[in-house]
Protein backbone atom coordinates (compact mmCIF):
# COMPACT_ATOMS: atom_id res chain seq x y z
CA UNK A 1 33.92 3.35 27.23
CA UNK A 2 33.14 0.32 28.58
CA UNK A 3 29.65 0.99 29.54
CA UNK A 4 28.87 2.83 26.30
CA UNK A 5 30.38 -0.29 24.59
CA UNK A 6 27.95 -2.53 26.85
CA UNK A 7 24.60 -0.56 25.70
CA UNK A 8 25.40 -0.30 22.15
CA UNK A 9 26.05 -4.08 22.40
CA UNK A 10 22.41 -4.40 24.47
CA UNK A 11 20.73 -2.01 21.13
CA UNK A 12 22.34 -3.75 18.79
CA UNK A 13 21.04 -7.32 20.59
CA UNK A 14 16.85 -5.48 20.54
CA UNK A 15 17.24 -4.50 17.02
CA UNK A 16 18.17 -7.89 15.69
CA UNK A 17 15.44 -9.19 17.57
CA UNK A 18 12.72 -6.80 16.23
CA UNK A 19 14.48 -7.72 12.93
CA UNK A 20 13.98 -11.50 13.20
CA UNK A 21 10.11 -11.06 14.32
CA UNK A 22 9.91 -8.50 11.68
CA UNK A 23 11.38 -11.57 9.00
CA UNK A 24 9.15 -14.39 10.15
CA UNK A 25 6.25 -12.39 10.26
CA UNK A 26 6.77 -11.10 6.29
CA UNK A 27 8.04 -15.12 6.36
CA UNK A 28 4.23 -16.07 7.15
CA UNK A 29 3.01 -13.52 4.99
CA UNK A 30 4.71 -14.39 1.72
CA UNK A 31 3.81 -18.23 2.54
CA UNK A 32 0.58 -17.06 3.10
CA UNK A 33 0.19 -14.96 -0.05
CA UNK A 34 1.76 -17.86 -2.16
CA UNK A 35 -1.02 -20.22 -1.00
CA UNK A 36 -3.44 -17.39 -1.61
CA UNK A 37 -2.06 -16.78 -5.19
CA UNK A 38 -2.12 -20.88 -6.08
CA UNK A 39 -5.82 -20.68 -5.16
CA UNK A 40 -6.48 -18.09 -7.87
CA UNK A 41 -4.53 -19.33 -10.31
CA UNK A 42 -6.41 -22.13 -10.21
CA UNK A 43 -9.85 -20.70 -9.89
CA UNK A 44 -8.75 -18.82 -12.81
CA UNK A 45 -7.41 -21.80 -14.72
CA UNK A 46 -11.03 -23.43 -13.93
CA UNK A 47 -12.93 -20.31 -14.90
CA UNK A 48 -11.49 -20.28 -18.10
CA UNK A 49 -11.86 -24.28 -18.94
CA UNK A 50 -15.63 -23.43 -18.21
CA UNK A 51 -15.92 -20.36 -20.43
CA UNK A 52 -14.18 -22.39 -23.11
CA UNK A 53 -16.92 -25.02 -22.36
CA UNK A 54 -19.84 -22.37 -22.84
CA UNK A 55 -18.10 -20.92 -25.77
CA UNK A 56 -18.13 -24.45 -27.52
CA UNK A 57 -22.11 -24.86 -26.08
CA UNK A 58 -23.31 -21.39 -27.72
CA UNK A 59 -21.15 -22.33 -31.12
CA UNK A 60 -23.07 -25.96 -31.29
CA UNK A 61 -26.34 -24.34 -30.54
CA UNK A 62 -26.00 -21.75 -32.99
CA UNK A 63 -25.11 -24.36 -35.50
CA UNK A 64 -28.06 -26.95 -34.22
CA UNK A 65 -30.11 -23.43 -34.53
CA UNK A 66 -29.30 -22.26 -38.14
CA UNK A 67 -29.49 -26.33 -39.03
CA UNK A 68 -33.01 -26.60 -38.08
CA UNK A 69 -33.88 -22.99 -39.86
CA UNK A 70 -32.47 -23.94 -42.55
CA UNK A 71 -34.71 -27.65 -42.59
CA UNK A 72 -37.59 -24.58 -42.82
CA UNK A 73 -37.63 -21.57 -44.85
CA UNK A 74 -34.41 -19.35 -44.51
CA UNK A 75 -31.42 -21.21 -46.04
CA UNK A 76 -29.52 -18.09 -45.84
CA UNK A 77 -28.82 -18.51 -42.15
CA UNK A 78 -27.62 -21.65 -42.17
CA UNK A 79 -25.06 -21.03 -45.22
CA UNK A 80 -24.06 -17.84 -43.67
CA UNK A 81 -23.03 -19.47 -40.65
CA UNK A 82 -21.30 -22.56 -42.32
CA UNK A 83 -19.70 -20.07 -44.71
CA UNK A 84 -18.72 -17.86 -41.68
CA UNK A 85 -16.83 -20.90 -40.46
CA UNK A 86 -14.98 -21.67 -43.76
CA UNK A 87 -13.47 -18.46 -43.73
CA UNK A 88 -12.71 -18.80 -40.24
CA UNK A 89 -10.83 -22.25 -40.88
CA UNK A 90 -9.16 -20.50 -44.08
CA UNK A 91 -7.86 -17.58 -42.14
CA UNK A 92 -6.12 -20.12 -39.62
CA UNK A 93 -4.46 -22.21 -42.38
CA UNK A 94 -3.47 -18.94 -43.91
CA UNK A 95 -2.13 -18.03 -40.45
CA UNK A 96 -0.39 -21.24 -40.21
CA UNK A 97 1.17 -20.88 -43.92
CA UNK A 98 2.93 -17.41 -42.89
């Protein structure tokens, strides 16, 4: 009993230590992953700062564009637009009024 006492001990001993490589190798890999994971949130984060950016650059140009039409001969472009924003700004205060 002895002996089969001695090599279950001597399994038991190999497992654990296939278990504790097996642990700091998914250790390394979850560190890994979490550095991995910062970086993209990040790239995201800046991604979205610069479409926010562009967004702001198209809405001046298109307001610097139906400005200067309307300085010509279409006046209808440039109130559409500024009326287009009115009733943007209204539906925000009526979304902050609910």
């Amino acid at each position: 009993m002895t002996q089969n006492a001695q090599i279950a001990f001597e399994e038991l001993k190999s497992k654990i230590s296939i278990l504790k490589s097996m642990y700091s190798v998914a250790k390394s890999q979850n560190e890994q992953l979490k550095r991995e994971n910062n970086e993209l949130k990040q790239q995201l984060e800046k991604q979205q700062n610069s479409i926010v950016e562009l967004e702001q650059k198209v809405t001046n140009l298109q307001l610097a564009k139906a400005v200067s039409d309307s300085s010509g001969t279409d006046d209808n472009s440039a109130r559409k637009y500024i009326e287009g924003i009115i009733r943007e700004i209204d539906s925000c205060i009526a979304l902050l009024n609910k």
